[in-house]
C-alpha atoms as a PDB file:
ATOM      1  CA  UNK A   1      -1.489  10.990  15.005  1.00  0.00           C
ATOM      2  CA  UNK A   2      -3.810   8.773  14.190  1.00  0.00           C
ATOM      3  CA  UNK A   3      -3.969   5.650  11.944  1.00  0.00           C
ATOM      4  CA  UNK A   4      -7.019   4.113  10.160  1.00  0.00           C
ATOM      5  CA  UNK A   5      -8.245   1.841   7.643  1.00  0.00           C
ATOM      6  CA  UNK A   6      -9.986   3.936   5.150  1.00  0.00           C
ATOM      7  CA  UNK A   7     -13.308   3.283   3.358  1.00  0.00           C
ATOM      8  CA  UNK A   8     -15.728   4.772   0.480  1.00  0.00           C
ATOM      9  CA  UNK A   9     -15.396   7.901   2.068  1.00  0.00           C
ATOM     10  CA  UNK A  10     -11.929   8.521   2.222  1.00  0.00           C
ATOM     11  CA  UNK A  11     -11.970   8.417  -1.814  1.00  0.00           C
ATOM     12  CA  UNK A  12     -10.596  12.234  -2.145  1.00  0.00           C
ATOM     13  CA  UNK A  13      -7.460  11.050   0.777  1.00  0.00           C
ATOM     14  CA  UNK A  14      -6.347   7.977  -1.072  1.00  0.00           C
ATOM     15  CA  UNK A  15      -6.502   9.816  -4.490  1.00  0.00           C
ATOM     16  CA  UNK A  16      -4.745  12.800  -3.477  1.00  0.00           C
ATOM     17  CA  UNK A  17      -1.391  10.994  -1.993  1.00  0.00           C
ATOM     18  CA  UNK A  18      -1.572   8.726  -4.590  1.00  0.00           C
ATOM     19  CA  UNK A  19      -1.211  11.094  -7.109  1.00  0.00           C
ATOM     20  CA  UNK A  20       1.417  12.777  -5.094  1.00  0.00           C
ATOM     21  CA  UNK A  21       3.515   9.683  -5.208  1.00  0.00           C
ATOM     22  CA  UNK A  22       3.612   9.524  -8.836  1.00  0.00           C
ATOM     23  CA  UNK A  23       4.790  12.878  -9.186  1.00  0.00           C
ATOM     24  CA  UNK A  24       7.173  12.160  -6.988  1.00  0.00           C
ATOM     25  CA  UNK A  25       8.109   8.978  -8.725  1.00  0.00           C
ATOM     26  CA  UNK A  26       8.495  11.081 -11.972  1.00  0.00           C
ATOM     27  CA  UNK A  27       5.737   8.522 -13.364  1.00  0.00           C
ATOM     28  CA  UNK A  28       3.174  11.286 -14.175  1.00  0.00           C
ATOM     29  CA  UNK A  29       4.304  15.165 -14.497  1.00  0.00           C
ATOM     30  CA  UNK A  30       2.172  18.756 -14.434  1.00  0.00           C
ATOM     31  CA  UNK A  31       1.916  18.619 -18.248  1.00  0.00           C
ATOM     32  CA  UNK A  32      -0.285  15.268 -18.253  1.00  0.00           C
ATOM     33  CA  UNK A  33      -3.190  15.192 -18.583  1.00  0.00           C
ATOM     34  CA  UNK A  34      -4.113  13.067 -15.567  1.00  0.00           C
ATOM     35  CA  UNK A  35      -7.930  12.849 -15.416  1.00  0.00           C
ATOM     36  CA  UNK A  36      -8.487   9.268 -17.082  1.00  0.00           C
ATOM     37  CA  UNK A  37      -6.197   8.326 -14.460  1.00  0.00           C
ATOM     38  CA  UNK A  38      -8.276   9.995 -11.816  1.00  0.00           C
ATOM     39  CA  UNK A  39     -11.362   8.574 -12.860  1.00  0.00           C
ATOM     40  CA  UNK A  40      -9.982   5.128 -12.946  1.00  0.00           C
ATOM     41  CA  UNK A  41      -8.303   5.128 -10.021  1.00  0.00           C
ATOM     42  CA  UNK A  42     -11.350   6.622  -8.084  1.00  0.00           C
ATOM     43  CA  UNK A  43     -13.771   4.063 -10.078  1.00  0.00           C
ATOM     44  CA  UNK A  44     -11.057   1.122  -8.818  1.00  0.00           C
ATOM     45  CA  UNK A  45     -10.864   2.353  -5.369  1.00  0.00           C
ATOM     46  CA  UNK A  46     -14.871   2.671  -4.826  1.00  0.00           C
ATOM     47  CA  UNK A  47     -15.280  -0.848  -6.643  1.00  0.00           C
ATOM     48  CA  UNK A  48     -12.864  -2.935  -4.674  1.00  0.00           C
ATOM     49  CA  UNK A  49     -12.070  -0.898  -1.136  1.00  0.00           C
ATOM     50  CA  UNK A  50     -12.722  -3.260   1.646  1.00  0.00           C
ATOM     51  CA  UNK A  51     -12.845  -6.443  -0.629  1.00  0.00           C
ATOM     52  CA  UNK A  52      -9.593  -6.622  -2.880  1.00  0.00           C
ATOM     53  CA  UNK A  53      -8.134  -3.487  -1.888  1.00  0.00           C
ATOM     54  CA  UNK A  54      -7.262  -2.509   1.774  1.00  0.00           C
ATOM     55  CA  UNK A  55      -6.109   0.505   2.230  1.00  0.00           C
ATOM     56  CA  UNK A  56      -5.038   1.938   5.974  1.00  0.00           C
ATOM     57  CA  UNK A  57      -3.933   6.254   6.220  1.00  0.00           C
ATOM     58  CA  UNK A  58      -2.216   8.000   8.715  1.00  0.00           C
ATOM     59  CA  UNK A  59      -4.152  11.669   9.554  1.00  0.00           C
ATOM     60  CA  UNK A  60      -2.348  14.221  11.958  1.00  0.00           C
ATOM     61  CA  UNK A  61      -4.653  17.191  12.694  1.00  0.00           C
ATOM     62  CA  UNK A  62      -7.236  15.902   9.933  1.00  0.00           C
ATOM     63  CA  UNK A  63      -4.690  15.856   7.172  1.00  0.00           C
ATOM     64  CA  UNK A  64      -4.380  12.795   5.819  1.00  0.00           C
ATOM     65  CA  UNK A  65      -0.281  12.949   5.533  1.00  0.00           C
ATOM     66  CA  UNK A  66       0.750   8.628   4.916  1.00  0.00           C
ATOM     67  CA  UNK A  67      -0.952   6.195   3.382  1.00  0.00           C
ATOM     68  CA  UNK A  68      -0.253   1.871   2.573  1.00  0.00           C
ATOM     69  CA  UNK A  69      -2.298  -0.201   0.308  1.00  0.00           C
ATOM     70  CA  UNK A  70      -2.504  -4.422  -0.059  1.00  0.00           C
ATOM     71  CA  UNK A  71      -4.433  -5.597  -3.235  1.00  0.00           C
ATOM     72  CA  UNK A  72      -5.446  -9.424  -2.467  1.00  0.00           C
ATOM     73  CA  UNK A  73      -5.505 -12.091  -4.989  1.00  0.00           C
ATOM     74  CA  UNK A  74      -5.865 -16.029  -5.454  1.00  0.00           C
ATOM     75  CA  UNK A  75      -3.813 -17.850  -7.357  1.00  0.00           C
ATOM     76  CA  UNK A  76      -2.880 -21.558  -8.362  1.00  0.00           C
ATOM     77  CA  UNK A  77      -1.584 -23.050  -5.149  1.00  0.00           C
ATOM     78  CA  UNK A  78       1.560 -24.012  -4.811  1.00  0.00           C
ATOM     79  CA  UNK A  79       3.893 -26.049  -1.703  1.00  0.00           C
ATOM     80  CA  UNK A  80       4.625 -23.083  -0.116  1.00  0.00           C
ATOM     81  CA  UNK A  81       1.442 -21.422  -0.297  1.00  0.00           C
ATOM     82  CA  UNK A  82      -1.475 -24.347  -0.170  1.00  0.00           C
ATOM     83  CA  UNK A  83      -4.075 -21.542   0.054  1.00  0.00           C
ATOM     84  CA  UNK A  84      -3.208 -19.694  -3.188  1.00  0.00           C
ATOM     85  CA  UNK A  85      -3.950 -16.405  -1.144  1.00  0.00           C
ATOM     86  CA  UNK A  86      -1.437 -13.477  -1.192  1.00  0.00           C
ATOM     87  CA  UNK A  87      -1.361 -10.106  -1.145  1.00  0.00           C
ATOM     88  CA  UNK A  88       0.949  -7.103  -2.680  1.00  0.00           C
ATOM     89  CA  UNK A  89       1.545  -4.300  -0.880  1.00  0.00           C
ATOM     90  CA  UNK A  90       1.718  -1.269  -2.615  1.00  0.00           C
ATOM     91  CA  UNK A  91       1.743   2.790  -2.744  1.00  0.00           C
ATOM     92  CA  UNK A  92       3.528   3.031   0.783  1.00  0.00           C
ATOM     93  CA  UNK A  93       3.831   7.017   0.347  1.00  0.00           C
ATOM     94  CA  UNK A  94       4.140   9.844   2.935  1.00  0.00           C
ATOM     95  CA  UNK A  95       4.375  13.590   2.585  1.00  0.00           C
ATOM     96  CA  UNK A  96       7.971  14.418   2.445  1.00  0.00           C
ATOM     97  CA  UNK A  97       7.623  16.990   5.749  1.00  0.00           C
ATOM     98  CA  UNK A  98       6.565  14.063   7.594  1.00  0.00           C
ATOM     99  CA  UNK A  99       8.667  11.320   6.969  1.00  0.00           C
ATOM    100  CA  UNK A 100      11.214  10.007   9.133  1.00  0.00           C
ATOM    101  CA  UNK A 101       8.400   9.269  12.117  1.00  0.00           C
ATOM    102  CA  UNK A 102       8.183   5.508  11.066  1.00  0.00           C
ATOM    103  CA  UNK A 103       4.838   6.291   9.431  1.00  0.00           C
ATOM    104  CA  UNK A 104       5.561   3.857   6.684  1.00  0.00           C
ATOM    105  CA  UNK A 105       6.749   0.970   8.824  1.00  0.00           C
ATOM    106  CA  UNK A 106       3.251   1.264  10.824  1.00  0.00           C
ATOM    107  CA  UNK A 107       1.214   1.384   7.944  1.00  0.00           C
ATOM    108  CA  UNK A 108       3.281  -1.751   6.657  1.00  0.00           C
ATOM    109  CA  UNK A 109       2.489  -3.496  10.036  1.00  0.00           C
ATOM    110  CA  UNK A 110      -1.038  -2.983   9.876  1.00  0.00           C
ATOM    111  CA  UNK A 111      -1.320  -4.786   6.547  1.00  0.00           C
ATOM    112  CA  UNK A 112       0.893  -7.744   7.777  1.00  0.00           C
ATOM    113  CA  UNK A 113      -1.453  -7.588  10.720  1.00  0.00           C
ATOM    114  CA  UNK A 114      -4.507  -7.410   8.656  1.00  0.00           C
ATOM    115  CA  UNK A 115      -3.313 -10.355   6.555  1.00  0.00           C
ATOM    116  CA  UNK A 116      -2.579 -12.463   8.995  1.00  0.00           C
ATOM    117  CA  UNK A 117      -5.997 -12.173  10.106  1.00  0.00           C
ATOM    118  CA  UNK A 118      -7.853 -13.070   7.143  1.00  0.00           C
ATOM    119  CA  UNK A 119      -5.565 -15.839   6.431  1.00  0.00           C
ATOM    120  CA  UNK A 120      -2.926 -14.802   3.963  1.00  0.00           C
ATOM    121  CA  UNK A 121      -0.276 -16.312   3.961  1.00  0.00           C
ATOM    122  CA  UNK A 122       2.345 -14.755   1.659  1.00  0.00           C
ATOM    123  CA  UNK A 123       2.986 -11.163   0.602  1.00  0.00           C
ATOM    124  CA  UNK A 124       5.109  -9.294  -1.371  1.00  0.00           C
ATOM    125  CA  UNK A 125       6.238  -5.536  -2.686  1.00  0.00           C
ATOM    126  CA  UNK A 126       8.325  -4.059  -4.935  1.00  0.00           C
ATOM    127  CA  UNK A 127      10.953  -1.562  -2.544  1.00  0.00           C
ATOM    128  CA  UNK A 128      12.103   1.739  -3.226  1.00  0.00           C
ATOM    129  CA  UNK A 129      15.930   1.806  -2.029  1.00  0.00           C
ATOM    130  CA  UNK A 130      14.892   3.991   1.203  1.00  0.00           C
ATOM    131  CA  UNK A 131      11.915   1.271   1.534  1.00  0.00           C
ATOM    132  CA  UNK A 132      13.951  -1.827   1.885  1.00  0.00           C
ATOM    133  CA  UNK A 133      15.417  -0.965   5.052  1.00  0.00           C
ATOM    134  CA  UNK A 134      12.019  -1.525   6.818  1.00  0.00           C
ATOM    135  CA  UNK A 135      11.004  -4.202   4.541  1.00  0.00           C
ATOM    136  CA  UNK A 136      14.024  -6.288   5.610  1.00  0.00           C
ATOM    137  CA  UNK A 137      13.681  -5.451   9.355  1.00  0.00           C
ATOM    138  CA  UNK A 138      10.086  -6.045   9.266  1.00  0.00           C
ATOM    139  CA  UNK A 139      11.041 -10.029   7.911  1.00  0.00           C
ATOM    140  CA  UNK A 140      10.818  -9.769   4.210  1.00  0.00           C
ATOM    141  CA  UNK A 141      13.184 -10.972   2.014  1.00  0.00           C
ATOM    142  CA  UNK A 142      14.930 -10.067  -1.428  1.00  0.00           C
ATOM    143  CA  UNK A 143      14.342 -12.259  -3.834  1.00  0.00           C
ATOM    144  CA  UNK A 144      16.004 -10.389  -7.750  1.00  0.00           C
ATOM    145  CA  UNK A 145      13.970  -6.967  -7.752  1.00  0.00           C
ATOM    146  CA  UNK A 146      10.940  -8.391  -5.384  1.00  0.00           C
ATOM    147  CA  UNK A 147      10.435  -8.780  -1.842  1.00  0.00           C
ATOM    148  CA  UNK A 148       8.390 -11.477   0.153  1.00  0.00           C
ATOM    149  CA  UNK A 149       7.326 -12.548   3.357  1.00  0.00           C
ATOM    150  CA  UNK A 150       5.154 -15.785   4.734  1.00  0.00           C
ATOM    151  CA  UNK A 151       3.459 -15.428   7.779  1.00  0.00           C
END
């Protein structure tokens, strides 16, 4: 197993599992026609990957099988957050064969990592019911249908 921030490169990975999670989601189906979506997501991904999006995978044998995004954004500071800076995490999907190995809660702990790095200093996520179980061990907290963390 290995885990990795992915880049330009990786386009074909992060489009692949994303679209898997919105099957999965029942947010897109096999009778849509999904190739706007493909095209914009792939045009979004090679515009802002490694500026505004960060996006880390997990690959076992060269399969790309778990991926984690964090879109970062500025906006009007406020007490708690002087900086403005924040990120949402987002698209915390793995393949359903290999779930269960704490591949989401790593993925999720590299983009608290990464953020800490560069300075943010609040993030949040929308949780799937299975999701908030990590989310709440890993120090974020409910808050109506939204979770947050500073760090």
């Amino acid at each position: 197993m290995i885990i990795k921030r992915l880049d330009i490169e990786d386009v074909e990975f992060f489009l692949d599992l994303r679209l898997k999670l919105f099957y999965e989601l029942q947010e897109i189906d096999k009778n849509d026609n999904i190739e706007n979506l493909k095209n914009s997501t792939k045009e979004h991904y090679l515009k802002n990957i490694d500026k505004s999006l960060i996006t880390y995978g997990i690959f076992e044998e060269n399969k790309i099988v778990s991926i984690g995004s964090l879109c970062l954004f500025e906006r009007i500071p406020y007490m708690e957050n002087i900086s403005g800076r924040e990120g949402y995490i987002l698209n915390i999907y793995t393949l359903p064969e290999y779930r269960k190995k704490g591949y989401g809660k790593q993925i999720t702990e590299k983009l608290i990592e990464h953020s800490k790095e560069i300075g943010i200093k609040k993030l949040w996520l929308n949780a799937s019911e299975e999701g908030k179980k990590i989310y709440l061990k890993l120090g974020f907290k409910e808050k109506n249908n939204e979770m947050e963390i500073f760090i």
